[in-house]
Protein backbone atom coordinates (compact mmCIF):
# COMPACT_ATOMS: atom_id res chain seq x y z
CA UNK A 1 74.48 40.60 -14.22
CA UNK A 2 73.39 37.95 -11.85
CA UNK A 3 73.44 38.91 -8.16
CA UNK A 4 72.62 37.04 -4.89
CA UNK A 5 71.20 38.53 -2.03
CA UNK A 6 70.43 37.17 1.69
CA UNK A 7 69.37 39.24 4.86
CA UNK A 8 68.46 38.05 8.37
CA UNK A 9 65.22 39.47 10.49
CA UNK A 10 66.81 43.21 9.90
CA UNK A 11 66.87 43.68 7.03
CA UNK A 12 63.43 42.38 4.91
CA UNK A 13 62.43 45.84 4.07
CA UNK A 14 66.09 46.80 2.68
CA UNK A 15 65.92 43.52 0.27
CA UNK A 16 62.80 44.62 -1.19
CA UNK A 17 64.06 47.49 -2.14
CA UNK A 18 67.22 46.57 -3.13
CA UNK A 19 65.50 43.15 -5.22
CA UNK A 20 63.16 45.96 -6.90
CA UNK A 21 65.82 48.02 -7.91
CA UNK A 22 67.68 45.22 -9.17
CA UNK A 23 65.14 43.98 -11.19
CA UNK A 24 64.42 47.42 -12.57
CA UNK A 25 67.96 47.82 -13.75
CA UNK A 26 67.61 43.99 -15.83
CA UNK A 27 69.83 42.72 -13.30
CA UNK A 28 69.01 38.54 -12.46
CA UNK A 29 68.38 38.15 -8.69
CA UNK A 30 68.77 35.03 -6.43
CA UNK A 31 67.02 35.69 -3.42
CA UNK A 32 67.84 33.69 -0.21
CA UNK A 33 66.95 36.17 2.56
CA UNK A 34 64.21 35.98 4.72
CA UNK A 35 60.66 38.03 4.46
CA UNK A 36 60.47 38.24 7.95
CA UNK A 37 61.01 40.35 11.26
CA UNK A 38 61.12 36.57 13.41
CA UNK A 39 64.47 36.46 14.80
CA UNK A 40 66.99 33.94 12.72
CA UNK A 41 70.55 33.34 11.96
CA UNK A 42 72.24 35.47 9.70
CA UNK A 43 75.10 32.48 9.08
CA UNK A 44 71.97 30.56 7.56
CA UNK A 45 71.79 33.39 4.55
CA UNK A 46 74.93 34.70 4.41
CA UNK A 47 76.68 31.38 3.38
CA UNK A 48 74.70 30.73 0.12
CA UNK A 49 74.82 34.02 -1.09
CA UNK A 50 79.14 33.62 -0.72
CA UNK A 51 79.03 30.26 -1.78
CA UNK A 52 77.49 31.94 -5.12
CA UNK A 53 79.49 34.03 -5.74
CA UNK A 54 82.93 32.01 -4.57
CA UNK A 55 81.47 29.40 -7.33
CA UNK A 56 81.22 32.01 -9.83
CA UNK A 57 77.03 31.68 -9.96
CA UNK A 58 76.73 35.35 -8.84
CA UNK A 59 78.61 38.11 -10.16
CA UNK A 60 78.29 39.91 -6.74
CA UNK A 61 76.29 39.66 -3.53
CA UNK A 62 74.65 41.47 -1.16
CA UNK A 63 74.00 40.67 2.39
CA UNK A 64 72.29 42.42 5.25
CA UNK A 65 72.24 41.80 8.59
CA UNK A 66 71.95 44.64 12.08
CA UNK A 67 75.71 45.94 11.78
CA UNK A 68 76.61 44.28 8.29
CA UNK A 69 79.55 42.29 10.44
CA UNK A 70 78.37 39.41 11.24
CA UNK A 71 76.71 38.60 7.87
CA UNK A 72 79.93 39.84 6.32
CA UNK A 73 82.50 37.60 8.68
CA UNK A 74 80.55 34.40 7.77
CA UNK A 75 80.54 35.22 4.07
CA UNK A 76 84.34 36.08 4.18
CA UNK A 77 85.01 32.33 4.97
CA UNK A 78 84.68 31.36 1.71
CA UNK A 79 87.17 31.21 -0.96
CA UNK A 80 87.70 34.15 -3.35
CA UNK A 81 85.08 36.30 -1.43
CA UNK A 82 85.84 39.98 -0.29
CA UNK A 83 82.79 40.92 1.87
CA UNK A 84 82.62 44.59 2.71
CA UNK A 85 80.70 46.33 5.39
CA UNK A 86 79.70 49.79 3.82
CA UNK A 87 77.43 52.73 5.11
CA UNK A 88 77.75 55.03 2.41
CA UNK A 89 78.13 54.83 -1.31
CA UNK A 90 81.65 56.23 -1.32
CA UNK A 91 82.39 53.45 1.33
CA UNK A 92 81.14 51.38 -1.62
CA UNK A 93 83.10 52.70 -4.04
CA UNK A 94 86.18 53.01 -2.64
CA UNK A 95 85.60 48.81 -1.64
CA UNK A 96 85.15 48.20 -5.21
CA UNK A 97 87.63 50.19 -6.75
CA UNK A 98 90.54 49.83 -4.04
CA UNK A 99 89.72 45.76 -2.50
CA UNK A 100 87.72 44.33 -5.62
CA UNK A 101 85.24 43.61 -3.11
CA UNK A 102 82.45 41.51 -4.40
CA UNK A 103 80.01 41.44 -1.60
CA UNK A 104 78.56 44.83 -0.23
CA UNK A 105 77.24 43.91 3.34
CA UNK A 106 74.88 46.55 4.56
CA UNK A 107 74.11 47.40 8.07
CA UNK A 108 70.30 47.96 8.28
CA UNK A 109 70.69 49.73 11.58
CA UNK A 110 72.81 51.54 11.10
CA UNK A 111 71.73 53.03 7.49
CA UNK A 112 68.40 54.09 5.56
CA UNK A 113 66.92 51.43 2.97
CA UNK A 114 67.58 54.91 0.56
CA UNK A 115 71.08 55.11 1.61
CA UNK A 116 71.39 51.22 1.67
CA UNK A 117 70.18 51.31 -2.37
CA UNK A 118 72.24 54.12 -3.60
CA UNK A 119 75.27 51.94 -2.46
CA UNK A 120 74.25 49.10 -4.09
CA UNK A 121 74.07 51.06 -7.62
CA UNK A 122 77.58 52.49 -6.79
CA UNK A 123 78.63 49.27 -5.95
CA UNK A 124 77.88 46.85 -9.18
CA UNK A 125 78.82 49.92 -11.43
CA UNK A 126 82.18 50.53 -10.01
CA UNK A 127 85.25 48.85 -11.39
CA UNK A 128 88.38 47.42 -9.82
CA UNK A 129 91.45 49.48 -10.54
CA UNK A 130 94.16 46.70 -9.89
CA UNK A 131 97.23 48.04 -10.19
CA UNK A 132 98.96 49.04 -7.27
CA UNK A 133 96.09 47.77 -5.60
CA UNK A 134 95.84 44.24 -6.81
CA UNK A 135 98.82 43.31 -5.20
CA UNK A 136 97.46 44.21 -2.07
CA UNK A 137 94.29 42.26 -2.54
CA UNK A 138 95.98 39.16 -3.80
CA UNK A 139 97.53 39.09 -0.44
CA UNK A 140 94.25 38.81 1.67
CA UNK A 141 93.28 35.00 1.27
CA UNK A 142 95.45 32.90 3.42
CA UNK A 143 94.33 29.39 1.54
């Protein structure tokens, strides 16, 4: 699976982890986050990691930023992507399963980098159910 990840200034230690356990699993990484605590714009790596997967590069994403919003409003502005804010893995699931979400935005302060990782691994191994529920989700994008 290929996945794309970005993270502002709070959340470098969470993308390690996250990357590592990634890797470990044989999944392909893209990595446009930054390594460091310096203050910066989360728009700046939020953006490619959406424009990923709204191009169909990336299977999912995963984005980090203080509260997961703000990462997760600027990736929702591109086409086709359903960025969710999530602080625990049945959060996760439930995103997956019930909105075919296909970002997981994670909010570093609000969450542990274990926490943060478990939801990842619920996240990429949890299926839509359409159904009922893809009629609800085809209804989000206004475009």
């Amino acid at each position: 699976m290929k996945i794309s990840i970005g993270n502002d200034h709070a959340g470098p230690d969470y993308k390690k982890a996250i990357v590592e356990k990634l890797k470990a699993l044989g999944h392909e990484v893209t990595n446009y986050g930054t390594d460091s605590t310096d203050s910066v714009d989360y728009p700046d790596f939020g953006h490619p990691v959406a424009q990923d997967v709204s191009e169909g590069k990336a299977d999912f994403g995963i984005v980090i930023c203080g509260t997961g919003n703000g990462i997760a409003m600027s990736a929702n502005q591109h086409k086709n992507v359903r960025a969710a804010v999530c602080w625990t893995k049945e959060i996760a699931d439930l995103c997956r399963r019930h909105n075919d979400a296909n970002i997981l935005s994670v909010p570093a302060r609000y969450t542990s980098v274990p926490q943060a990782v478990e939801m990842v691994e619920h996240f990429i191994a949890t299926d839509f159910e359409g159904g009922r529920h893809a009629n609800r989700v085809n209804k989000i994008a206004c475009v």
